[in-house]
C-alpha atoms as a PDB file:
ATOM      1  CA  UNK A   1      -6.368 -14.283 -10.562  1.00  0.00           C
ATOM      2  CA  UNK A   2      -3.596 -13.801  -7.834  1.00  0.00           C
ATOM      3  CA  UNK A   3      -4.188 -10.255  -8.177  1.00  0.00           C
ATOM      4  CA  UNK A   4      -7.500 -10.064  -8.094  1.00  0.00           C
ATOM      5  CA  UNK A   5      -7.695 -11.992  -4.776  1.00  0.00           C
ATOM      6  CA  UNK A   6      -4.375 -10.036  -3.164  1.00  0.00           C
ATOM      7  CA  UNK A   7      -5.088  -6.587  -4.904  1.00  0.00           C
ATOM      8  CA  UNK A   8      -8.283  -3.877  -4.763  1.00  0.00           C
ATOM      9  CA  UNK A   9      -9.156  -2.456  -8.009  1.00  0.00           C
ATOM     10  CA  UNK A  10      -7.433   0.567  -7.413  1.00  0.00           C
ATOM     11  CA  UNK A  11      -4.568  -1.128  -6.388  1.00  0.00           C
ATOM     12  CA  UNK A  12      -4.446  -1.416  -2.980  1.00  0.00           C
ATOM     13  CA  UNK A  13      -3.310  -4.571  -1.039  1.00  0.00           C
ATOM     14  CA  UNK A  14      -6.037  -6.327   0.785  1.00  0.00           C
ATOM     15  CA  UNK A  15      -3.970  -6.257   3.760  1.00  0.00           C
ATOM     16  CA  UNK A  16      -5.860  -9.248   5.681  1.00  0.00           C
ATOM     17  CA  UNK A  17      -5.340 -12.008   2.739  1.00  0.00           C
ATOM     18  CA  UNK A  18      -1.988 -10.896   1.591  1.00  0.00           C
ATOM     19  CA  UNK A  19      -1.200 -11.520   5.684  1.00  0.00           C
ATOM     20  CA  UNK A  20      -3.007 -14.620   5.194  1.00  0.00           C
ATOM     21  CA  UNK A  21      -1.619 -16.021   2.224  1.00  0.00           C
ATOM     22  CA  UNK A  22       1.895 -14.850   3.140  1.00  0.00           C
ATOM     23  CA  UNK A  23       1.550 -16.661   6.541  1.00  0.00           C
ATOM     24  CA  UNK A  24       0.626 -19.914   4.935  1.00  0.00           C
ATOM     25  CA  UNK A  25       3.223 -20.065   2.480  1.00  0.00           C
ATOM     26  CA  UNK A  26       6.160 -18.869   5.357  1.00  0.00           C
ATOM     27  CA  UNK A  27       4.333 -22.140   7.449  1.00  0.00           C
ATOM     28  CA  UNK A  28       4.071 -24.589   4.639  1.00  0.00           C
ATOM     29  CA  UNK A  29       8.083 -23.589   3.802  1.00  0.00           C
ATOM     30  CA  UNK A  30       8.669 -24.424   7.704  1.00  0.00           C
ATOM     31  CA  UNK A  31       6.812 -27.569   7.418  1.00  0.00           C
ATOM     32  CA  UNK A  32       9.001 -28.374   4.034  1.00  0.00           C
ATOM     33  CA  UNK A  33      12.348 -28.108   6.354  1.00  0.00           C
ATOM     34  CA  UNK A  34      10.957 -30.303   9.164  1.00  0.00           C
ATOM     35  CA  UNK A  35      10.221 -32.445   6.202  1.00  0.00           C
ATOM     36  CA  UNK A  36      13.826 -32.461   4.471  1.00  0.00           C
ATOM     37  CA  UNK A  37      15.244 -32.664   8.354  1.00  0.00           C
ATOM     38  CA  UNK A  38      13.019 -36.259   8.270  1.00  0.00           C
ATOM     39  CA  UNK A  39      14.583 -37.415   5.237  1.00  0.00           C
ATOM     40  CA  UNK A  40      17.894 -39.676   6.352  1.00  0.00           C
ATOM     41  CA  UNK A  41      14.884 -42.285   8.358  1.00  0.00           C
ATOM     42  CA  UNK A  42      13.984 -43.338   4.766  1.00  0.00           C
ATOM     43  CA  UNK A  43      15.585 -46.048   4.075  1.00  0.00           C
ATOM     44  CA  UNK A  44      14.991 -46.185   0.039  1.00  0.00           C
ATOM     45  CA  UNK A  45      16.824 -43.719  -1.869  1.00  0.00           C
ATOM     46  CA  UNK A  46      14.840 -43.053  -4.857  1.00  0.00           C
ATOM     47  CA  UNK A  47      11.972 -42.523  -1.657  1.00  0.00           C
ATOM     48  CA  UNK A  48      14.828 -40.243   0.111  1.00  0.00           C
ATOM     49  CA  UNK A  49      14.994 -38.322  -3.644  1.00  0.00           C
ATOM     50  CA  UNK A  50      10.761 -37.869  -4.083  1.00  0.00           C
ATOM     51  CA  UNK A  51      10.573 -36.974  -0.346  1.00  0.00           C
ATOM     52  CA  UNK A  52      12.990 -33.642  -0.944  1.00  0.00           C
ATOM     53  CA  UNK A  53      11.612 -32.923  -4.081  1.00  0.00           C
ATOM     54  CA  UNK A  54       8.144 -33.030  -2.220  1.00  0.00           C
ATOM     55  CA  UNK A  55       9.513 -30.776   0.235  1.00  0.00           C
ATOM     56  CA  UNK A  56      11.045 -28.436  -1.504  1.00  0.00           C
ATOM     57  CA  UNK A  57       8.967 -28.166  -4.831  1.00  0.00           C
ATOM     58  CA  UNK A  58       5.469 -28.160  -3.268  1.00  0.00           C
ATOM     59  CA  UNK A  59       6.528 -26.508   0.250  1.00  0.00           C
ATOM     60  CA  UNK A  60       8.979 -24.336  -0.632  1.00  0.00           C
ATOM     61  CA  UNK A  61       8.173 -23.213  -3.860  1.00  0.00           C
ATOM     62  CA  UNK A  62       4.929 -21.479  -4.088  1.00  0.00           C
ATOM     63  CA  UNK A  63       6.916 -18.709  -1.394  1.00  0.00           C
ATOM     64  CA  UNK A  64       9.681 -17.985  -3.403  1.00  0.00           C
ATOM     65  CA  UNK A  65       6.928 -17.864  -6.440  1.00  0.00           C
ATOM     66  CA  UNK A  66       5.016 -15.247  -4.643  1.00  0.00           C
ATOM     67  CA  UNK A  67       8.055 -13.112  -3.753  1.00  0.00           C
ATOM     68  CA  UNK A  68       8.673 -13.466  -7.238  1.00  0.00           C
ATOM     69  CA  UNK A  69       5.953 -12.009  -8.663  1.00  0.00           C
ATOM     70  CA  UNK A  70       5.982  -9.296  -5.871  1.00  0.00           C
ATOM     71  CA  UNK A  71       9.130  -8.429  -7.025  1.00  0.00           C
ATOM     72  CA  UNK A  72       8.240  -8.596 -10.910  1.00  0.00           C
ATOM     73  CA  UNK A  73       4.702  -7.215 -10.147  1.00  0.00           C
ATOM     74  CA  UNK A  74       6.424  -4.038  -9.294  1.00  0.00           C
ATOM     75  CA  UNK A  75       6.039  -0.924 -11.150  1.00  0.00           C
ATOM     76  CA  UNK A  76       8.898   1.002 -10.150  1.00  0.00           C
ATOM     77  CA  UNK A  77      12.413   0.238 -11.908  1.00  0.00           C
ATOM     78  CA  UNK A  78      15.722   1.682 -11.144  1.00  0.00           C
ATOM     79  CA  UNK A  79      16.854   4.854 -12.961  1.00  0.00           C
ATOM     80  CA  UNK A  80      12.729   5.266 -14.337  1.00  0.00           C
ATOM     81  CA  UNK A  81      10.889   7.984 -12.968  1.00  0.00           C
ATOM     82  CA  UNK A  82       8.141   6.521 -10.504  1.00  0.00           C
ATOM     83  CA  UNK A  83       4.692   6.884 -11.629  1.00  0.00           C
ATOM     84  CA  UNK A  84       1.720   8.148  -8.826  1.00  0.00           C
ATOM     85  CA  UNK A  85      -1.641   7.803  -9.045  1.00  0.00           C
ATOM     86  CA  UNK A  86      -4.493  10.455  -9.055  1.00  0.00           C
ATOM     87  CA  UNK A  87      -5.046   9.506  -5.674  1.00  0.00           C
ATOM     88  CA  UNK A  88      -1.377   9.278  -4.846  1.00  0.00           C
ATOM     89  CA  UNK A  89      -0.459  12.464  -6.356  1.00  0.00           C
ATOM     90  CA  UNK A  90      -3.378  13.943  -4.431  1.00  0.00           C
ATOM     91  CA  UNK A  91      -2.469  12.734  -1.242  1.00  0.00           C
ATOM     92  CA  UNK A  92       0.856  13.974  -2.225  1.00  0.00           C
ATOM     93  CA  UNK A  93      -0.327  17.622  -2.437  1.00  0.00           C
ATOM     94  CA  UNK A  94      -2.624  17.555   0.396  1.00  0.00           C
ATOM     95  CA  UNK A  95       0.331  16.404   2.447  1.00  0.00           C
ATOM     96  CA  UNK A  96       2.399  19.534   1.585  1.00  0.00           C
ATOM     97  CA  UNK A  97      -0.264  21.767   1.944  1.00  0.00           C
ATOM     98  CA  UNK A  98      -1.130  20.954   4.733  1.00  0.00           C
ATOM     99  CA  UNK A  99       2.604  21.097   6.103  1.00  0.00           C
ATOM    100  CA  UNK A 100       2.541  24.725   4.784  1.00  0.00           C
ATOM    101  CA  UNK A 101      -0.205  25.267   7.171  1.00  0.00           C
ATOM    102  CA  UNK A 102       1.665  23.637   9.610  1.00  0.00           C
ATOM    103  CA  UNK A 103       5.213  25.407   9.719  1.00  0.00           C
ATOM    104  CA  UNK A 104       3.614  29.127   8.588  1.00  0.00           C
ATOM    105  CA  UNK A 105       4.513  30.655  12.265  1.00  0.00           C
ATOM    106  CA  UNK A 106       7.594  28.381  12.972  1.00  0.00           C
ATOM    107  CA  UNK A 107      10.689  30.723  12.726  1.00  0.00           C
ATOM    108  CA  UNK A 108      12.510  29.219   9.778  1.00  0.00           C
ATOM    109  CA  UNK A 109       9.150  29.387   8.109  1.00  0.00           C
ATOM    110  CA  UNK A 110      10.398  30.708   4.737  1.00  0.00           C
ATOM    111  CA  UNK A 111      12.988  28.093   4.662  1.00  0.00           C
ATOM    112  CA  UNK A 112      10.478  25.378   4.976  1.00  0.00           C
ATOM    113  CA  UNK A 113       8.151  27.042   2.739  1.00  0.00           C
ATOM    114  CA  UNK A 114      10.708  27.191   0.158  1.00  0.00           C
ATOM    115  CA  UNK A 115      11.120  23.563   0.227  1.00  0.00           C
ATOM    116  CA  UNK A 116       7.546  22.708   0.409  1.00  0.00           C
ATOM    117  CA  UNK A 117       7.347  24.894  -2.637  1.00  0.00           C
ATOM    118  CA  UNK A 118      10.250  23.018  -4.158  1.00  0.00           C
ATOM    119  CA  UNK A 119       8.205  19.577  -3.650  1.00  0.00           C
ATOM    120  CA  UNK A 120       5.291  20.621  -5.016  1.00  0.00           C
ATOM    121  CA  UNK A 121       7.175  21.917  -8.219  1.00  0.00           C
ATOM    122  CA  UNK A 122       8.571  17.991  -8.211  1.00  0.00           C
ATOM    123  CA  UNK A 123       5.014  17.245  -7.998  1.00  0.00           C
ATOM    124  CA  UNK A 124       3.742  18.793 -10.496  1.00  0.00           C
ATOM    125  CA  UNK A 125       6.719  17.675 -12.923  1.00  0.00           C
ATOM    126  CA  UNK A 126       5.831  14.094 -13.022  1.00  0.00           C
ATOM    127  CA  UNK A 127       2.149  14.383 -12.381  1.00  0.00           C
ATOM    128  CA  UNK A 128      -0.125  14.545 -15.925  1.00  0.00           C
ATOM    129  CA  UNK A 129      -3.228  15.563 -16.697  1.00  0.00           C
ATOM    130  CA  UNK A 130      -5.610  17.414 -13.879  1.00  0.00           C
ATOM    131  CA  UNK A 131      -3.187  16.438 -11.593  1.00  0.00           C
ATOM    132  CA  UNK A 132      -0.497  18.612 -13.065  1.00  0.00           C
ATOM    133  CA  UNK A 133      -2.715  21.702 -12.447  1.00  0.00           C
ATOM    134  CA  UNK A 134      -3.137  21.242  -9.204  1.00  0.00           C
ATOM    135  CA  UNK A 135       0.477  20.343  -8.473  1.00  0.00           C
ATOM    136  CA  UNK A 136       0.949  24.204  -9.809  1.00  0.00           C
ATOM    137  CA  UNK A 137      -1.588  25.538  -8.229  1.00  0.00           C
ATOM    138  CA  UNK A 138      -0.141  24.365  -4.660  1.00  0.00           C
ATOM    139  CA  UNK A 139       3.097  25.310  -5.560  1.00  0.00           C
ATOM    140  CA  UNK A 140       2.233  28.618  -6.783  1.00  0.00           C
ATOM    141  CA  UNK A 141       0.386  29.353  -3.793  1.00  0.00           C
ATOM    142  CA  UNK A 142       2.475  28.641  -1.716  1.00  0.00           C
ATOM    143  CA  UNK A 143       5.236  30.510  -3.253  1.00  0.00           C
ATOM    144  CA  UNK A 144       2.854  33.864  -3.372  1.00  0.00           C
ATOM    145  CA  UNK A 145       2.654  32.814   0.557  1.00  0.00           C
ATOM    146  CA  UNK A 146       6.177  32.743   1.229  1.00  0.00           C
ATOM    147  CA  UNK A 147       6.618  35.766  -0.553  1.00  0.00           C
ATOM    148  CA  UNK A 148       3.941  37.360   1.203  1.00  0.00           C
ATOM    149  CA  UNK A 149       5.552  36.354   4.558  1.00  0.00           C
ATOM    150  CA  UNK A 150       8.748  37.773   3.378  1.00  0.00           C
ATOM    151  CA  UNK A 151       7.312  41.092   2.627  1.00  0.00           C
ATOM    152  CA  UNK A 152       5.568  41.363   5.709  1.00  0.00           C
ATOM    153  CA  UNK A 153       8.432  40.422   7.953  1.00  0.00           C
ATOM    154  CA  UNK A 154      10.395  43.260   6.089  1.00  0.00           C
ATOM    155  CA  UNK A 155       7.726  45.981   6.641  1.00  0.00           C
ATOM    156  CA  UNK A 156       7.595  45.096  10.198  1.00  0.00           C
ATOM    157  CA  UNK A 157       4.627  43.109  10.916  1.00  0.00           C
END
């Protein structure tokens, strides 16, 4: 349910309610220290004893929960290989194409071209599916362009 409300279908954080959610929980932890702060002016101790466990358990709790499942919630793992989406992965691509557009007339062009190439190579090895081809495709044209640049800069144009 959490993720439902916090999350898109796609995945995407609904940025307004996680700001929401995550300012409530920072306040209500605030609140739970003025709270424990309050604590020595009772004068019962079993009182003393329910008022920190109030504070802390039902102030300070549900933040460290959500940061907790953040943390679990992620996908991502040391020493795994990350994993894109089809939408990731294509923003991915259009990203380096569109730098090869970018740095074609710089001077160190076929340097940076040679990277970009290089990326989109990396792309294309962890990308499956439809996604894979296109990875290729980028990074075969834009090898055939840095070759092409090469050649042409050797003939004199």
């Amino acid at each position: 349910m959490l993720e439902r409300f916090l999350y898109m279908p796609d995945g995407r954080i609904r940025t307004r309610r996680m700001t929401a959610v995550v300012i409530t929980l920072v306040a209500l932890a605030l609140f739970g220290s003025f709270l424990i702060t309050i604590t020595p002016a009772i004068s019962h101790s079993g009182a003393q004893a329910l008022w920190v466990l109030f504070a802390v358990f039902l102030l300070k709790l549900p933040l460290v929960g959500l940061l907790f499942w953040l943390i679990v919630r992620n996908k991502e793992w040391p020493m795994r290989r990350p994993r894109w989406s089809d939408r990731e992965t294509g923003e991915i691509l259009d990203y380096i194409s569109a730098e090869a557009d970018r740095v074609a007339e710089f001077p160190d062009a076929d340097r940076r071209l040679a990277y970009l190439v290089g990326e989109a190579w990396h792309v294309a090895d962890r990308a499956e599916g439809e996604r894979k081809a296109d990875a290729v495709t980028v990074a075969l044209t834009l090898d055939a362009r840095r070759q092409r640049r090469g050649t042409h800069r050797r003939s004199g144009r």
